[in-house]
Each structure stands twice: as structure tokens, then as C-alpha cells.
C-alpha atoms as a PDB file:
ATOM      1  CA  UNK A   1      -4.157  11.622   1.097  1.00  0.00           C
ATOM      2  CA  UNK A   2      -4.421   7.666   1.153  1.00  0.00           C
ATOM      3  CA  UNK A   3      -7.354   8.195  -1.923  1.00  0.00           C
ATOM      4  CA  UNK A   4      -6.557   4.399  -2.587  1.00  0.00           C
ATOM      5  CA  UNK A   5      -7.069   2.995   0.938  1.00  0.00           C
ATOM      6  CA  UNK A   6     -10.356   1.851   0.230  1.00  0.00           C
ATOM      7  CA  UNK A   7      -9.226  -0.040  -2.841  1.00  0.00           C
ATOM      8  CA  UNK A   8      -6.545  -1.804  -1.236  1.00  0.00           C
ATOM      9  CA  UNK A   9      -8.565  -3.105   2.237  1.00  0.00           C
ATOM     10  CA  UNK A  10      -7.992  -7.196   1.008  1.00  0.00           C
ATOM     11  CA  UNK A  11      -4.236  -6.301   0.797  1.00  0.00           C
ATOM     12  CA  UNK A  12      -4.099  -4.776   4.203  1.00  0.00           C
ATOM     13  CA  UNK A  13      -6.035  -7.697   5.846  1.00  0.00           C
ATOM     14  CA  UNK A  14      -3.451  -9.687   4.260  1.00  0.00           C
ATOM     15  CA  UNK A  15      -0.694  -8.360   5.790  1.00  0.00           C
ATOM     16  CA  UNK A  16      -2.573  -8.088   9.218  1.00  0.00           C
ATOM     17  CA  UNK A  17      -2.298  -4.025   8.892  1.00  0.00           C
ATOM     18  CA  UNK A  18      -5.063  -2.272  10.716  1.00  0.00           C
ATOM     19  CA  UNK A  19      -5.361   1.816   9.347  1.00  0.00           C
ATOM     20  CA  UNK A  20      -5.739   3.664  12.339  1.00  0.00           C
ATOM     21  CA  UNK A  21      -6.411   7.600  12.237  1.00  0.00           C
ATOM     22  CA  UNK A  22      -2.698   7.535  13.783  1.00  0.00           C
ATOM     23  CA  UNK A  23      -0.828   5.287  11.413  1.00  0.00           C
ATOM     24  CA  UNK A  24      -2.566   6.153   8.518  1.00  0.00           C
ATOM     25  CA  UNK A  25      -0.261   9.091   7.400  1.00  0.00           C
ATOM     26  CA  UNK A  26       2.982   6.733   7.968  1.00  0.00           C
ATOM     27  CA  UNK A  27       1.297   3.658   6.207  1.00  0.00           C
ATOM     28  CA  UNK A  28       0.246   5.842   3.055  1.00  0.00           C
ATOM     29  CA  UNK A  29       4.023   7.319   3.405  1.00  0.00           C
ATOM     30  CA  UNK A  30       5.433   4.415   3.291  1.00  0.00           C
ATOM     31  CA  UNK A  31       3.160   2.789   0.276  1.00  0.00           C
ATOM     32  CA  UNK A  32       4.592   6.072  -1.967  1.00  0.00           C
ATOM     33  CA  UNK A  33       7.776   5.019  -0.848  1.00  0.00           C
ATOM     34  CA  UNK A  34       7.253   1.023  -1.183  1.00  0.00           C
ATOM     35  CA  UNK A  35       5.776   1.872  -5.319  1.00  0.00           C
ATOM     36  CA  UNK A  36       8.354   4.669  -6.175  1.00  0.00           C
ATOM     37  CA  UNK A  37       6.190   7.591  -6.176  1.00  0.00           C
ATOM     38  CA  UNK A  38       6.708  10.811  -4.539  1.00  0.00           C
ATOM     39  CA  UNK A  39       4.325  11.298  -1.186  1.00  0.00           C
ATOM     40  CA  UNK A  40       1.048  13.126  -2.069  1.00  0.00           C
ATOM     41  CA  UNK A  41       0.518  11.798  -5.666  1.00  0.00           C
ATOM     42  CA  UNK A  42      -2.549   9.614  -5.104  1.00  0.00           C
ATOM     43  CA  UNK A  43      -3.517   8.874  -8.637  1.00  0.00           C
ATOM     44  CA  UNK A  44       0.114   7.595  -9.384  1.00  0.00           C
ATOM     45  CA  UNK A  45       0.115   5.625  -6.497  1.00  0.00           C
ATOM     46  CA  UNK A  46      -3.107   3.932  -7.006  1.00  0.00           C
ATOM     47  CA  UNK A  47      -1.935   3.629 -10.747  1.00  0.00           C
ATOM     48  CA  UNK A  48       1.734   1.611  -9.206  1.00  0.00           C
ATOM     49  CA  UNK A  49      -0.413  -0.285  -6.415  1.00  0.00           C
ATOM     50  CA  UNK A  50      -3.086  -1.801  -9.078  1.00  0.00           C
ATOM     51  CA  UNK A  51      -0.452  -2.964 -11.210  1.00  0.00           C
ATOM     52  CA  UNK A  52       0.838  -4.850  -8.211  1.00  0.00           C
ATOM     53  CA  UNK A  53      -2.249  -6.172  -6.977  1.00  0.00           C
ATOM     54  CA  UNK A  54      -2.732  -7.495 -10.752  1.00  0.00           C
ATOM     55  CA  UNK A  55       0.532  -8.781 -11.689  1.00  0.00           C
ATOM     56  CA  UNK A  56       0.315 -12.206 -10.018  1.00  0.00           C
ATOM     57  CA  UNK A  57       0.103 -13.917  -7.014  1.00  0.00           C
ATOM     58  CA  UNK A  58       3.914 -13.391  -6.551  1.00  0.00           C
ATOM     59  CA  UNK A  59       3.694  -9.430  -7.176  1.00  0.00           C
ATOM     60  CA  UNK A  60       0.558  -9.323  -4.751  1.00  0.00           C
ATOM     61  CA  UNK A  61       2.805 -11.406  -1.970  1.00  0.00           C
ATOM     62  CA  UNK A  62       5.724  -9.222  -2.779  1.00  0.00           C
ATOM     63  CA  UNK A  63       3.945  -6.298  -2.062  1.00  0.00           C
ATOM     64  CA  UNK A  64       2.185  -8.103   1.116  1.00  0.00           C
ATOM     65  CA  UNK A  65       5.535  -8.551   2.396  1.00  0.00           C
ATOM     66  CA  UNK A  66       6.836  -4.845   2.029  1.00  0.00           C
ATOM     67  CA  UNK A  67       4.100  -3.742   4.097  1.00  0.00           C
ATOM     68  CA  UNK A  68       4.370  -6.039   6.666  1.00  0.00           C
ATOM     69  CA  UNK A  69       8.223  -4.930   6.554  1.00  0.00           C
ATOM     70  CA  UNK A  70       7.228  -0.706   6.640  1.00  0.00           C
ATOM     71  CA  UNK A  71       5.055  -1.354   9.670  1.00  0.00           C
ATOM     72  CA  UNK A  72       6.997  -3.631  12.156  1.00  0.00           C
END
């Protein structure tokens, strides 16, 4: 689980999303869920994630935005 959580630290700062042993499970469920890929994949959720991180500064705010949204 979450094998991308490391990668993806400057995006949760962003969004003012602190990973928590007890909100970790929901906040990797709902990044599957936020890219489109079924919960448990890692690899094509990293895969979907980097592609957002990399697609521009709108993609990256987009995506800032949704997380912010999955957590409140």
C-alpha cells in the first residue's frame, strides 16, 4: 500500500495533508480513486500520479485541489 507516498510528500504539503498511520489507508484510497485506478495497484497509481505531477502547473493544482476535496 501507498508505495508512492514518499514520492508525492511536496504535493501533500501543498494541499496541507498530513499522512497519519490513521488516515493513511483512506488518503491512498482515495488517490486510486482521484487517478482512476483500482485500490491496491501501486505501480499504476504512481504511473497516473507522475503524469499529473508533470503535466503542468494546472494538472499539479488540479490534483492539489482533489485532495484537499477527498480529505475535508
Amino acid at each position: 500500500m501507498s508505495c508512492y507516498f514518499r514520492h508525492i510528500k511536496s504535493i501533500l504539503d501543498e494541499a496541507a495533508i498530513e499522512v497519519t498511520p490513521s488516515n493513511k489507508r483512506q488518503l491512498d484510497q482515495a488517490i486510486h480513486q482521484i487517478v482512476g485506478v483500482g485500490y491496491k495497484y501501486c505501480p499504476d497509481t504512481w504511473k497516473k500520479l507522475k503524469q499529473e505531477i508533470t503535466g503542468g502547473e494546472q494538472k499539479r493544482l488540479d490534483l492539489v485541489r482533489r485532495l484537499q476535496a477527498a480529505v475535508s
